[in-house]
PDB file of N, CA and C in Angstrom:
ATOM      1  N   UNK A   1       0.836  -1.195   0.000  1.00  0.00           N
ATOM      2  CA  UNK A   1       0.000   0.000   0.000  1.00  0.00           C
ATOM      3  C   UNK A   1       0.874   1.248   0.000  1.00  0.00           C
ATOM      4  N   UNK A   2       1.588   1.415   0.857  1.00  0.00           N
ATOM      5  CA  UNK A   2       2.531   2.537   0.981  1.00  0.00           C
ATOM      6  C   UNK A   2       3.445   2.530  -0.398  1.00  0.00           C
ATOM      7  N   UNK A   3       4.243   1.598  -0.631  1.00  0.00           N
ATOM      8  CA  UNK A   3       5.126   1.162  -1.587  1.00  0.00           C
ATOM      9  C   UNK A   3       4.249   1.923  -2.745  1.00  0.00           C
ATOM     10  N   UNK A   4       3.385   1.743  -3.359  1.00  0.00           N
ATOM     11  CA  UNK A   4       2.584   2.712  -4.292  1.00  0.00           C
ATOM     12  C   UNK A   4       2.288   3.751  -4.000  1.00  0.00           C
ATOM     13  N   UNK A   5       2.063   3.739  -3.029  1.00  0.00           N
ATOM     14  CA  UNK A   5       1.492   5.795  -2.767  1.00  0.00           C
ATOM     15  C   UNK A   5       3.093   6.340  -2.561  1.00  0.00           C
ATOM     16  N   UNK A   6       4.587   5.591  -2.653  1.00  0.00           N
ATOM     17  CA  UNK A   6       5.365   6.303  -2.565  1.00  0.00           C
ATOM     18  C   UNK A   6       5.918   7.136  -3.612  1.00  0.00           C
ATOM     19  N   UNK A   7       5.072   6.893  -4.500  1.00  0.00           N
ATOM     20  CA  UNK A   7       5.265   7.124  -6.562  1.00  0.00           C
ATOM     21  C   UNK A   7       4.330   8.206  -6.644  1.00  0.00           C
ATOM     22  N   UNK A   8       3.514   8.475  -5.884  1.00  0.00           N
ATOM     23  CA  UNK A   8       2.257   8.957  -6.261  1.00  0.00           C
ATOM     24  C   UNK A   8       2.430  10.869  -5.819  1.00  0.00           C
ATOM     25  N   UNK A   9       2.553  11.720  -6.436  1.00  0.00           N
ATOM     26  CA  UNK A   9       2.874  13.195  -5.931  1.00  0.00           C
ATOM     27  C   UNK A   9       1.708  13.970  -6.077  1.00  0.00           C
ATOM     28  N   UNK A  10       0.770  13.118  -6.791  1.00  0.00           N
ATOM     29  CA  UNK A  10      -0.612  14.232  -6.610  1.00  0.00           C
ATOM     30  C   UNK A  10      -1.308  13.823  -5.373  1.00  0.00           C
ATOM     31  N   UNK A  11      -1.869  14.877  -4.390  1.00  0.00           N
ATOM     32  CA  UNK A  11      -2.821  14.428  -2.977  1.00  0.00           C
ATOM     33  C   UNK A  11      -3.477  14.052  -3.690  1.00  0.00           C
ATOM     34  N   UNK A  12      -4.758  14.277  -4.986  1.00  0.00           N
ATOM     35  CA  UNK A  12      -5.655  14.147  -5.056  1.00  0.00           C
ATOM     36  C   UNK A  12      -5.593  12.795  -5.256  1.00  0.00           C
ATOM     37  N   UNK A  13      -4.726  11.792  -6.129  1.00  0.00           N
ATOM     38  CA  UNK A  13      -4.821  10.257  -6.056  1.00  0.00           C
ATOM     39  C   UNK A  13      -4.475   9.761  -5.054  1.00  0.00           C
ATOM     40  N   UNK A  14      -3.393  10.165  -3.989  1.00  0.00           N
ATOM     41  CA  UNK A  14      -3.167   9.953  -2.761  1.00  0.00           C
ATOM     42  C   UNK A  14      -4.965   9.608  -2.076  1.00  0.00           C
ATOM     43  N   UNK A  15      -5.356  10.589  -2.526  1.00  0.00           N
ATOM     44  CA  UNK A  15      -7.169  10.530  -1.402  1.00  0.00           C
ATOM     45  C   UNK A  15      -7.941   9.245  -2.211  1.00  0.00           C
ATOM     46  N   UNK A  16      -7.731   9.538  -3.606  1.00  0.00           N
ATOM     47  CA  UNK A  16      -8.579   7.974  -4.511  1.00  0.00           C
ATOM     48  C   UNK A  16      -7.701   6.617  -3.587  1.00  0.00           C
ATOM     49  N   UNK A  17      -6.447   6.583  -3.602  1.00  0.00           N
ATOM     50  CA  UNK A  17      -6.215   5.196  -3.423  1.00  0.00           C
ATOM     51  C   UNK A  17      -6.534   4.841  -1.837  1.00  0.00           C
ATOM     52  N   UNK A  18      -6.734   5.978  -1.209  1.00  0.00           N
ATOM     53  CA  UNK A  18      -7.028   5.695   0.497  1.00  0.00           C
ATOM     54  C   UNK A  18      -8.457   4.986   0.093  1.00  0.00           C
ATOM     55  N   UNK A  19      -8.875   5.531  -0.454  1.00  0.00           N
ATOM     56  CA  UNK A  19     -10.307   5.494  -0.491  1.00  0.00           C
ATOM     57  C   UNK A  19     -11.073   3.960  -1.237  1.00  0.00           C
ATOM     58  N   UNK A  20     -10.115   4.082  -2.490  1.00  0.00           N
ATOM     59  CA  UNK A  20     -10.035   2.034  -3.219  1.00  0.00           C
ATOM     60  C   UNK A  20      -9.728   1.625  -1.754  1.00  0.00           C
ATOM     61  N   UNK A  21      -9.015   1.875  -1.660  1.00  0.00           N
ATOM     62  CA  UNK A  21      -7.989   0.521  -0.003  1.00  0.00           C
ATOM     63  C   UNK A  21      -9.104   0.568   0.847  1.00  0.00           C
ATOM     64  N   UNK A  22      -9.640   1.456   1.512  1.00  0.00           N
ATOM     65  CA  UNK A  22     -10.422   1.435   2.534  1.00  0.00           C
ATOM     66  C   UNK A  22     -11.983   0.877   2.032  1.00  0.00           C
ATOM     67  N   UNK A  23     -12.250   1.167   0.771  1.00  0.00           N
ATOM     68  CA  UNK A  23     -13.896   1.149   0.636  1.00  0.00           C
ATOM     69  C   UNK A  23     -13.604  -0.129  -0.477  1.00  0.00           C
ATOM     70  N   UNK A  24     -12.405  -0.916  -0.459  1.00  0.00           N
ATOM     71  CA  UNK A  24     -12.448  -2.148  -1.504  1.00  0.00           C
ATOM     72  C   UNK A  24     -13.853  -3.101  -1.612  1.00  0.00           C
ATOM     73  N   UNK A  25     -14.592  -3.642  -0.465  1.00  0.00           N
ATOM     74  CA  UNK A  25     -15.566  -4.232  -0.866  1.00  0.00           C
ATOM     75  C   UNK A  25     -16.807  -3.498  -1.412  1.00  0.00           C
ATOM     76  N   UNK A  26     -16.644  -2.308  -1.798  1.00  0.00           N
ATOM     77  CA  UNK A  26     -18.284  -1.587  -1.782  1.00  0.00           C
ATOM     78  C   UNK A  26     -17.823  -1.259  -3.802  1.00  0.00           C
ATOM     79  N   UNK A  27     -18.781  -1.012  -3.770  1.00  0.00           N
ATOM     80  CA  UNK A  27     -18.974  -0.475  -5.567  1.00  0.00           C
ATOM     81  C   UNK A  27     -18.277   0.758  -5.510  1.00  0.00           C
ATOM     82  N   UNK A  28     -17.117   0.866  -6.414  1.00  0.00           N
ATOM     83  CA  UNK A  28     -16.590   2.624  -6.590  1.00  0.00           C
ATOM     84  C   UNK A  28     -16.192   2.589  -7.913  1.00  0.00           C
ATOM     85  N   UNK A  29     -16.608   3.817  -7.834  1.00  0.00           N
ATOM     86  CA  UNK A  29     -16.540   4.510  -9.095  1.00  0.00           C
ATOM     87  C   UNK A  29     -15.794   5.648  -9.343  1.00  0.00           C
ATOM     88  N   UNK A  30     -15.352   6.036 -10.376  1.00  0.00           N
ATOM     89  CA  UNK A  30     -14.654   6.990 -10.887  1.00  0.00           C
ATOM     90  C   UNK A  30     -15.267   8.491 -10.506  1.00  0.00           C
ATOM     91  N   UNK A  31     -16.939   8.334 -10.554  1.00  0.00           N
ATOM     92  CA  UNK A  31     -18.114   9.651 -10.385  1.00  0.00           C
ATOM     93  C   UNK A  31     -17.756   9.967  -9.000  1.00  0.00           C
ATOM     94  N   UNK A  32     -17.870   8.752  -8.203  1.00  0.00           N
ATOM     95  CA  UNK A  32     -16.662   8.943  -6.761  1.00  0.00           C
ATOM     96  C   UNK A  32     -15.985   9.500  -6.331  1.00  0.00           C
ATOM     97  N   UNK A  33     -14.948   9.280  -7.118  1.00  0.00           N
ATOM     98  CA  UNK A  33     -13.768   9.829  -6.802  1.00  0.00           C
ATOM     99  C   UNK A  33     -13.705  10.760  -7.298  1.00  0.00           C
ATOM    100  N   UNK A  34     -14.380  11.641  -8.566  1.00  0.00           N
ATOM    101  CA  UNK A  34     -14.219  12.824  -8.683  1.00  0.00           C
ATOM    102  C   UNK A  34     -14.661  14.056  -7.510  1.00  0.00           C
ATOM    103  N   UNK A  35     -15.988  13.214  -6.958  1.00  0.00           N
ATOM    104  CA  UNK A  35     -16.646  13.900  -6.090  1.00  0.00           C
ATOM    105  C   UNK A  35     -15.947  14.397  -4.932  1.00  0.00           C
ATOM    106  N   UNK A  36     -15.550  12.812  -4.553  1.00  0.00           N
ATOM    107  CA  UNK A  36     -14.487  13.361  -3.571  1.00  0.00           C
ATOM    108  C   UNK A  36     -13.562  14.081  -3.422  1.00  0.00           C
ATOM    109  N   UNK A  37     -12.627  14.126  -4.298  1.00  0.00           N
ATOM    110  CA  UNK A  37     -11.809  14.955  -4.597  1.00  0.00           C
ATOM    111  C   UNK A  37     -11.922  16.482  -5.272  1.00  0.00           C
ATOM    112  N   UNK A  38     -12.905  16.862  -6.007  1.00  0.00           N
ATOM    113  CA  UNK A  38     -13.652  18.219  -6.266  1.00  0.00           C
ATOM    114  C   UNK A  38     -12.692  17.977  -7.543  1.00  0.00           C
ATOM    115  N   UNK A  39     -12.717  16.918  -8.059  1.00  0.00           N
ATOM    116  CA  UNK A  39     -12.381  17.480  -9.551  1.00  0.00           C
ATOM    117  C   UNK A  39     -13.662  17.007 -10.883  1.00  0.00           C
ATOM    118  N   UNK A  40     -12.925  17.676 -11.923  1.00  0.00           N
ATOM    119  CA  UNK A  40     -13.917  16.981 -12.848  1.00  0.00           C
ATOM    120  C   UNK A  40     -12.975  15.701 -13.471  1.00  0.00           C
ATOM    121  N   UNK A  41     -14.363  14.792 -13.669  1.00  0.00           N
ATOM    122  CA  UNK A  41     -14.234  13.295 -13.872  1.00  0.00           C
ATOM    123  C   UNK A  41     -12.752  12.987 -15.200  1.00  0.00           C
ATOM    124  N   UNK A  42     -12.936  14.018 -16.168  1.00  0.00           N
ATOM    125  CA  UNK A  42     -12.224  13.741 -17.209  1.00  0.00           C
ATOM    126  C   UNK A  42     -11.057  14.209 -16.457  1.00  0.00           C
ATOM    127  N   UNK A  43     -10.480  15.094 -15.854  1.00  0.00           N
ATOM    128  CA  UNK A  43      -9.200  15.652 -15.544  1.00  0.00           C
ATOM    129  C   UNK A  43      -8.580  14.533 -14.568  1.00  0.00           C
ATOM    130  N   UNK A  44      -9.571  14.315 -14.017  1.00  0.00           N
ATOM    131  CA  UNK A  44      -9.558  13.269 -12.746  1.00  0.00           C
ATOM    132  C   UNK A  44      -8.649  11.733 -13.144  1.00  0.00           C
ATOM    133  N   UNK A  45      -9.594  11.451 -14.388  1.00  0.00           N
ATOM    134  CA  UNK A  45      -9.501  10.224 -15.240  1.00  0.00           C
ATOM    135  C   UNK A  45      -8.033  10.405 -15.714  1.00  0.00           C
ATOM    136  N   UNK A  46      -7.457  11.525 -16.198  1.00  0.00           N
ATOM    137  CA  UNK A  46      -6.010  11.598 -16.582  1.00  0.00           C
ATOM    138  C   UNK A  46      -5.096  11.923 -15.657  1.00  0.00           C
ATOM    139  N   UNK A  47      -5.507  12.293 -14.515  1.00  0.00           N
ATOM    140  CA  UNK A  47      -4.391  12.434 -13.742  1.00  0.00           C
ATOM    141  C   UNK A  47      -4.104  10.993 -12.743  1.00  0.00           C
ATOM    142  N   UNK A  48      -5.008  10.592 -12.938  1.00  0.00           N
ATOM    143  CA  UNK A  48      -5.412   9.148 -12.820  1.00  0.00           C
ATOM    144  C   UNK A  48      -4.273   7.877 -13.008  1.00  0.00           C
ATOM    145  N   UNK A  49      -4.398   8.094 -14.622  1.00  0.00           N
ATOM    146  CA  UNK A  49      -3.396   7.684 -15.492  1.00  0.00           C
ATOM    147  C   UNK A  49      -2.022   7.724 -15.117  1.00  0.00           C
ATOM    148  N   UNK A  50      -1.784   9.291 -15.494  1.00  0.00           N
ATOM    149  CA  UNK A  50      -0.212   9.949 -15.509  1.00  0.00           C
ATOM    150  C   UNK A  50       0.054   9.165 -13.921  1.00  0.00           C
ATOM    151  N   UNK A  51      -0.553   9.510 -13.107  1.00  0.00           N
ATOM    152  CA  UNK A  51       0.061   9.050 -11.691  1.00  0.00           C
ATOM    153  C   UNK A  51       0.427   7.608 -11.579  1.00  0.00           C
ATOM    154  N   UNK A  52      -0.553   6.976 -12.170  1.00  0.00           N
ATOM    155  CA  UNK A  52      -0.745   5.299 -11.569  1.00  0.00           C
ATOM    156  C   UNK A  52      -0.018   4.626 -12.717  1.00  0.00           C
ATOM    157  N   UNK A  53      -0.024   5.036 -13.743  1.00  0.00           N
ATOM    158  CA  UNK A  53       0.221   4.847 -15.112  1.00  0.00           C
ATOM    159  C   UNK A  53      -1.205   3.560 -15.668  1.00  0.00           C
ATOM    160  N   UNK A  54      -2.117   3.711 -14.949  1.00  0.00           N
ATOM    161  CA  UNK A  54      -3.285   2.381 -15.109  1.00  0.00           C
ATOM    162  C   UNK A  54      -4.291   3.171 -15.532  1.00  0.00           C
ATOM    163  N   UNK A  55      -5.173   3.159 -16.105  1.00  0.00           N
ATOM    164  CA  UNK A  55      -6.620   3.993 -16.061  1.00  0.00           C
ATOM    165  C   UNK A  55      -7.194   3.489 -14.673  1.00  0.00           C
ATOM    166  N   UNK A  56      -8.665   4.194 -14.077  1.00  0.00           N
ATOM    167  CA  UNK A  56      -9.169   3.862 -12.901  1.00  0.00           C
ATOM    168  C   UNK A  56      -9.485   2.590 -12.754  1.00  0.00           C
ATOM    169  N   UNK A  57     -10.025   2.110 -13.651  1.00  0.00           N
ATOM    170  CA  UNK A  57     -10.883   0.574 -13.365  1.00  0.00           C
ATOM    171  C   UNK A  57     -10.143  -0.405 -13.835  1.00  0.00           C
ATOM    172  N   UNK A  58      -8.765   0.112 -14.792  1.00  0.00           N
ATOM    173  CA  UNK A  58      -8.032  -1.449 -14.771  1.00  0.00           C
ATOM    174  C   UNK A  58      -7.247  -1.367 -13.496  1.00  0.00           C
ATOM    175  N   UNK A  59      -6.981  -0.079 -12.658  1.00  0.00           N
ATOM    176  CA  UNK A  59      -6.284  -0.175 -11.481  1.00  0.00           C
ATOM    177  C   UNK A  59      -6.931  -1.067 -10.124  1.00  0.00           C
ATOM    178  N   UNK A  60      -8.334  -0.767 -10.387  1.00  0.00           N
ATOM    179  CA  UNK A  60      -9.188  -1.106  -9.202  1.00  0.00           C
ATOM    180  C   UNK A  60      -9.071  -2.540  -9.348  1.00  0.00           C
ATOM    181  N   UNK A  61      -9.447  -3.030 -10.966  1.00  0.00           N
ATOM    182  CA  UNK A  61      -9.575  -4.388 -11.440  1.00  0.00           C
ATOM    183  C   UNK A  61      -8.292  -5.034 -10.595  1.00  0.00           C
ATOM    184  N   UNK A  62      -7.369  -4.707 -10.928  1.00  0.00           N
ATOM    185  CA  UNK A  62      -5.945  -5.007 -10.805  1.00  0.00           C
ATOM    186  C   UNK A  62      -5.313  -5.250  -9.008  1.00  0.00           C
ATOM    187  N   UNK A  63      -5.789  -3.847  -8.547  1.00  0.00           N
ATOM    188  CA  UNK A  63      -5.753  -3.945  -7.204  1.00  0.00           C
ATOM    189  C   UNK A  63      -6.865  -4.961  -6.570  1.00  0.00           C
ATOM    190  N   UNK A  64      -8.310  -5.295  -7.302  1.00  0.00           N
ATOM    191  CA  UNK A  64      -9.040  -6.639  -6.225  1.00  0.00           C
ATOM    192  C   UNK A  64      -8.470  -8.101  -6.225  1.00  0.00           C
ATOM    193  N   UNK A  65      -7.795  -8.407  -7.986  1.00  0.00           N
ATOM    194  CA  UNK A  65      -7.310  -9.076  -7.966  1.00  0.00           C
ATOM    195  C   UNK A  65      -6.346  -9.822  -7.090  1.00  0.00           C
ATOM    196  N   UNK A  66      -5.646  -8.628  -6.904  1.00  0.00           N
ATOM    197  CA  UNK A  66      -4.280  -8.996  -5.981  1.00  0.00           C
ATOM    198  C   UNK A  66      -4.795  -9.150  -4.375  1.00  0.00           C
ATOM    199  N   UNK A  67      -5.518  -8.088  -4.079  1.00  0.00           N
ATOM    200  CA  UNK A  67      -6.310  -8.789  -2.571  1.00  0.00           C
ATOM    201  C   UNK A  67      -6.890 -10.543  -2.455  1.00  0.00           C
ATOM    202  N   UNK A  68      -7.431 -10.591  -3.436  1.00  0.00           N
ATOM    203  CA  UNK A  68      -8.285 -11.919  -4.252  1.00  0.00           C
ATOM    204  C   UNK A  68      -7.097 -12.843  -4.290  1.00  0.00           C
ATOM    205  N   UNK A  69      -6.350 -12.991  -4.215  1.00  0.00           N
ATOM    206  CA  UNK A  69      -4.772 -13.813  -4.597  1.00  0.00           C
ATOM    207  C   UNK A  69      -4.601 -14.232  -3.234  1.00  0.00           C
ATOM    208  N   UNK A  70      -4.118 -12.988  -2.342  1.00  0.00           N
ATOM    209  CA  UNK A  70      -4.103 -13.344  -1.333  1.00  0.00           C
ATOM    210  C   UNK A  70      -5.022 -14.086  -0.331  1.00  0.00           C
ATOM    211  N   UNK A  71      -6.016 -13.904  -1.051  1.00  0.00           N
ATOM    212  CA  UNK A  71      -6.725 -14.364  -0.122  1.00  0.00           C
ATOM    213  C   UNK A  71      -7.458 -16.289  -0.269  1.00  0.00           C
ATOM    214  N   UNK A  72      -7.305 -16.002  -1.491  1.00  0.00           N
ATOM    215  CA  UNK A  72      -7.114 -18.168  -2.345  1.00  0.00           C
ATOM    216  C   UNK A  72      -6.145 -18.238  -1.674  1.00  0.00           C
ATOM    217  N   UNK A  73      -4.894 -17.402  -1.584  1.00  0.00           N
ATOM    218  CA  UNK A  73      -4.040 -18.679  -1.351  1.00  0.00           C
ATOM    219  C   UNK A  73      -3.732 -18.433   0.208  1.00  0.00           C
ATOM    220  N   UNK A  74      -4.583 -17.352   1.354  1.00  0.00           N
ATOM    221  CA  UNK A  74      -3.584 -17.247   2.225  1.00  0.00           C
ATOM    222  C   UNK A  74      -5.236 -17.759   3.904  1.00  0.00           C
ATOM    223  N   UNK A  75      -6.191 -18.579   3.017  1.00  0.00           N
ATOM    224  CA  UNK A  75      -7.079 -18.265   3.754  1.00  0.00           C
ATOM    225  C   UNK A  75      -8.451 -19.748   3.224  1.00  0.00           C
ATOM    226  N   UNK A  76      -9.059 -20.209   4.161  1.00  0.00           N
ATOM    227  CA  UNK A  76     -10.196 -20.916   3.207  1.00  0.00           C
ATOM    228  C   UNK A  76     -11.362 -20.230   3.136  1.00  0.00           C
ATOM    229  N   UNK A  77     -11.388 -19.556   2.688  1.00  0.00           N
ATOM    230  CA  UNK A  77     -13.051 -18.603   2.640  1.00  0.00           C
ATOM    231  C   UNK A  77     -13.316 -18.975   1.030  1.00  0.00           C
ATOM    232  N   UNK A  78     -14.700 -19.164   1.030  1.00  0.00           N
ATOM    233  CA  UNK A  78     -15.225 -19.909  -0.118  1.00  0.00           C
ATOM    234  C   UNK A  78     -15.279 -18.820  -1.426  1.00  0.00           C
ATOM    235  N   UNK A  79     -15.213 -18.976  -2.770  1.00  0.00           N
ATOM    236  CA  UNK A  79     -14.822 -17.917  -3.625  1.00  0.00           C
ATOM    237  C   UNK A  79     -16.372 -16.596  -3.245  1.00  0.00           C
ATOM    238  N   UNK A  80     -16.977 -17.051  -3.280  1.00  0.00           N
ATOM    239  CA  UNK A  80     -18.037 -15.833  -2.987  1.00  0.00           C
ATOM    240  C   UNK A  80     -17.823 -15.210  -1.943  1.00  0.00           C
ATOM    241  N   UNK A  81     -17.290 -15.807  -0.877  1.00  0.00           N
ATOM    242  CA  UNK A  81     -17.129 -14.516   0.305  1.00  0.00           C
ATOM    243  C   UNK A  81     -15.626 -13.877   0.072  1.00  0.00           C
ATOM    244  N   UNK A  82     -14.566 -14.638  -0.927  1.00  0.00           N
ATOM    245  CA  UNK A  82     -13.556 -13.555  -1.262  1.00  0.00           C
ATOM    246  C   UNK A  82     -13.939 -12.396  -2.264  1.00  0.00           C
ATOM    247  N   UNK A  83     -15.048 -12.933  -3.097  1.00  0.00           N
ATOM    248  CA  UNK A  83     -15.635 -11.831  -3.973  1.00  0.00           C
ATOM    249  C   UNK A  83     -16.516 -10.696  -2.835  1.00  0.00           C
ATOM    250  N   UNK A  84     -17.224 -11.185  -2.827  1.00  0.00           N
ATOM    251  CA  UNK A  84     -17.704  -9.949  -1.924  1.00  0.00           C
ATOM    252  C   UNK A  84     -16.650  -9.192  -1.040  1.00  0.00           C
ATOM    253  N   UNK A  85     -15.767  -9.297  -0.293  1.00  0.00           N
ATOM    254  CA  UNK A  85     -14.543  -8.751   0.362  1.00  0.00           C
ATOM    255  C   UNK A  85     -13.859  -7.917  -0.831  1.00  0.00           C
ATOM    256  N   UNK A  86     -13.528  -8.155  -2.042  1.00  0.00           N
ATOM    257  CA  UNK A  86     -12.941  -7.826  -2.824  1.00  0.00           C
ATOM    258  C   UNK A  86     -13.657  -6.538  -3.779  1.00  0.00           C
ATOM    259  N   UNK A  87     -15.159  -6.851  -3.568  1.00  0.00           N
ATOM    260  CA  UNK A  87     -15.930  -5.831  -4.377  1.00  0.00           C
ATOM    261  C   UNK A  87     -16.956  -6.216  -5.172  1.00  0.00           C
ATOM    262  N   UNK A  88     -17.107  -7.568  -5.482  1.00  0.00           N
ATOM    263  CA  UNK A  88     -17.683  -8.538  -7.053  1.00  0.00           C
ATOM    264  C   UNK A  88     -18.643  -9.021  -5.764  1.00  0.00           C
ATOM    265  N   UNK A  89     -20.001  -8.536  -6.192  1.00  0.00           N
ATOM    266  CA  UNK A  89     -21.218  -9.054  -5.959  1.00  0.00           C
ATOM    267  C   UNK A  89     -22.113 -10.419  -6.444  1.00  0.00           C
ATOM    268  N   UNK A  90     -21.505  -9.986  -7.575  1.00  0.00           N
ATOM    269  CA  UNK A  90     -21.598 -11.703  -8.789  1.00  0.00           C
ATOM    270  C   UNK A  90     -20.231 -12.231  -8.282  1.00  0.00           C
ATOM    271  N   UNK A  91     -20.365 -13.819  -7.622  1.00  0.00           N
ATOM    272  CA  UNK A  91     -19.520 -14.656  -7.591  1.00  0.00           C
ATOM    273  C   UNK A  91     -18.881 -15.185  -8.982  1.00  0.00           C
ATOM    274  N   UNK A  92     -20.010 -15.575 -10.191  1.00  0.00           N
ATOM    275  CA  UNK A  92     -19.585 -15.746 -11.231  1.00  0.00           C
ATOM    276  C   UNK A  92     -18.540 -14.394 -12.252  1.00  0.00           C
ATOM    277  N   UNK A  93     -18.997 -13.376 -11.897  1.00  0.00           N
ATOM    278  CA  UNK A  93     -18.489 -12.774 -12.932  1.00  0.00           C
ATOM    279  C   UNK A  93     -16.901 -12.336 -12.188  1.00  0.00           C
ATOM    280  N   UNK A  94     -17.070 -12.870 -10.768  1.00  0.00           N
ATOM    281  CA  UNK A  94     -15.453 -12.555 -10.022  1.00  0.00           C
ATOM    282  C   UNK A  94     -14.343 -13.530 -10.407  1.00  0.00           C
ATOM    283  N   UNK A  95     -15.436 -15.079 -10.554  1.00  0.00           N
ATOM    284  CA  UNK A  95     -14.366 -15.940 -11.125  1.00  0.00           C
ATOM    285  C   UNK A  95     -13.717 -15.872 -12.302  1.00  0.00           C
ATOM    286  N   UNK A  96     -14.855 -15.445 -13.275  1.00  0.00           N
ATOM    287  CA  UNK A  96     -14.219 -15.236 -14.770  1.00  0.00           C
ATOM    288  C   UNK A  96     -13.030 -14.470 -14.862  1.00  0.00           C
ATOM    289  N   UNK A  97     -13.035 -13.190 -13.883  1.00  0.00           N
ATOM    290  CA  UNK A  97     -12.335 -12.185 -14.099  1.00  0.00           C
ATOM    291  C   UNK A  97     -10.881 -12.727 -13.207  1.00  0.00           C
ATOM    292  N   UNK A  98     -11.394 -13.462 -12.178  1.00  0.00           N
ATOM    293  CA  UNK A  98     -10.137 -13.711 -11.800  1.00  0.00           C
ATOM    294  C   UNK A  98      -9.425 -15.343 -12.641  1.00  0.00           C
ATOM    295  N   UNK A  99     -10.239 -15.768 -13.100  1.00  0.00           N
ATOM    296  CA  UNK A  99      -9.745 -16.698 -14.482  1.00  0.00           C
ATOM    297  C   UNK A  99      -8.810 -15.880 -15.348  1.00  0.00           C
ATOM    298  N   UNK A 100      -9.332 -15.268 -16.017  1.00  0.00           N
ATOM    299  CA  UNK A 100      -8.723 -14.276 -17.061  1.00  0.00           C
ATOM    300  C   UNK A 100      -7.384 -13.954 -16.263  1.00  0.00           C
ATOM    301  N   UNK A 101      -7.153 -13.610 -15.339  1.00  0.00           N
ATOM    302  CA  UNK A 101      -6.212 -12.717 -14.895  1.00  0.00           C
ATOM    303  C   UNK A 101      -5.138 -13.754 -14.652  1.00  0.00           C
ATOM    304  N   UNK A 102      -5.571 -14.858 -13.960  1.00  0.00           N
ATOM    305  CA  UNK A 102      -4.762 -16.260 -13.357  1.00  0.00           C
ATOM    306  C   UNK A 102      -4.645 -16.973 -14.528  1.00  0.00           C
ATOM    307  N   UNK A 103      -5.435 -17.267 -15.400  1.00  0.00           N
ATOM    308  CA  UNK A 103      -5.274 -18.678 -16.449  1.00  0.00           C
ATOM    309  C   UNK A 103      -6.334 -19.400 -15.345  1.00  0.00           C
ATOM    310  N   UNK A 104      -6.693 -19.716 -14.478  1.00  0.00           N
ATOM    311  CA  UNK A 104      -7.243 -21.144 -13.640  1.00  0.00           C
ATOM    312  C   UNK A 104      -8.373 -20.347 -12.649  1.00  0.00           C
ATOM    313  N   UNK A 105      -9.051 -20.757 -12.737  1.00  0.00           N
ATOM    314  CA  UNK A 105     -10.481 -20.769 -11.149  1.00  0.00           C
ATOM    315  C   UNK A 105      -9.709 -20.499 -10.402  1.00  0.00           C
ATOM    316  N   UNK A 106     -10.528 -19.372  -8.728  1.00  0.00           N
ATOM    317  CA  UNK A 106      -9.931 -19.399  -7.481  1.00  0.00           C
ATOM    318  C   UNK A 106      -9.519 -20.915  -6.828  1.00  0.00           C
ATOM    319  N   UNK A 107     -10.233 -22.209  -7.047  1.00  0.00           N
ATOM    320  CA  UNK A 107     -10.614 -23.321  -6.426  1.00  0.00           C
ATOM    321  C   UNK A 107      -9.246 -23.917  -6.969  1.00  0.00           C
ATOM    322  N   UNK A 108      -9.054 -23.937  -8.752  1.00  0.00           N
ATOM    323  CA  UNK A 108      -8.062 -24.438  -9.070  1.00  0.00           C
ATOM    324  C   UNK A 108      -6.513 -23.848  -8.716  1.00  0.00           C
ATOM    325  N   UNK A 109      -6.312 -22.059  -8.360  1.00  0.00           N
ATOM    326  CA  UNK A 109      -5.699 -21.604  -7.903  1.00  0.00           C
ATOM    327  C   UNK A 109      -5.131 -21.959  -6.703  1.00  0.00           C
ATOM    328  N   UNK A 110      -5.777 -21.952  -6.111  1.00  0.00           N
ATOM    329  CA  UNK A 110      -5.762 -22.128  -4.502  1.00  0.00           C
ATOM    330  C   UNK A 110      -5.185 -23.706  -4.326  1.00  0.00           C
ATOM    331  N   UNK A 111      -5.406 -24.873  -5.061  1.00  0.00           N
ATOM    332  CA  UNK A 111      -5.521 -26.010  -5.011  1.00  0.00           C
ATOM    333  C   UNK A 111      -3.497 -26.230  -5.490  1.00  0.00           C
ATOM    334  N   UNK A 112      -3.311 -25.356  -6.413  1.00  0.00           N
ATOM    335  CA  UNK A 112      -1.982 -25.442  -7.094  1.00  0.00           C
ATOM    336  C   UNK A 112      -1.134 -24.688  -6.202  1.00  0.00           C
ATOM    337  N   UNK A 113      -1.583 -23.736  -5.280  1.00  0.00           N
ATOM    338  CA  UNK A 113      -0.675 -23.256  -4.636  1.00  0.00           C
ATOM    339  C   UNK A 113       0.162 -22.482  -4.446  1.00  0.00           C
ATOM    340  N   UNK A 114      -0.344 -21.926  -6.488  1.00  0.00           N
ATOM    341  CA  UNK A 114       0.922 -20.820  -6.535  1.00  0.00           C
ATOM    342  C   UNK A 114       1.487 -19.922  -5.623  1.00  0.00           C
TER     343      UNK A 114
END
């Protein structure tokens, strides 16, 4: 967590990534984070970028994933209650995504050990 915000020189993404980290299981959005931060969405969306070098939602994508990792491999909680922890309300559409990202299911993940 720190290790990334040590790259990061704008407050205003400094306040988005407190805010991913802290509010990871709930729905967020970009309309969000503009709000929060008092910017507009498009300026928001590029400074976004330049900082993280990710757009917002492959960052978020990217950052549940990696919570989601840890948590197949560091924990037995069944894939729907790591989805919900993670943000993904649909169990199915958490696996796909964390398929895609892994090559293999949380179940098959978790099972291999990586």
């Amino acid at each position: 967590r720190n290790l990334r915000k040590s790259k990061i020189s704008s407050l205003h993404i400094a306040v988005c990534l407190d805010y991913i980290y802290d509010h990871l299981h709930t729905h967020i959005t970009a309309e969000q984070l503009a709000k929060l931060t008092g910017l507009n969405i498009s300026y928001l969306s590029r400074l976004f970028k330049k900082e993280t070098g990710q757009s917002f939602v492959s960052y978020l994508t990217d950052y549940r994933m990696d919570r989601a990792e840890e948590m197949v491999l560091n924990t037995d909680e069944k894939s729907y209650k790591i989805a919900e922890k993670v943000g993904y309300q649909d169990a199915n559409y958490f696996s796909y995504v964390f398929k895609k990202k892994f090559g293999v299911s949380p179940s098959k993940y978790r099972a291999s050990g990586k």
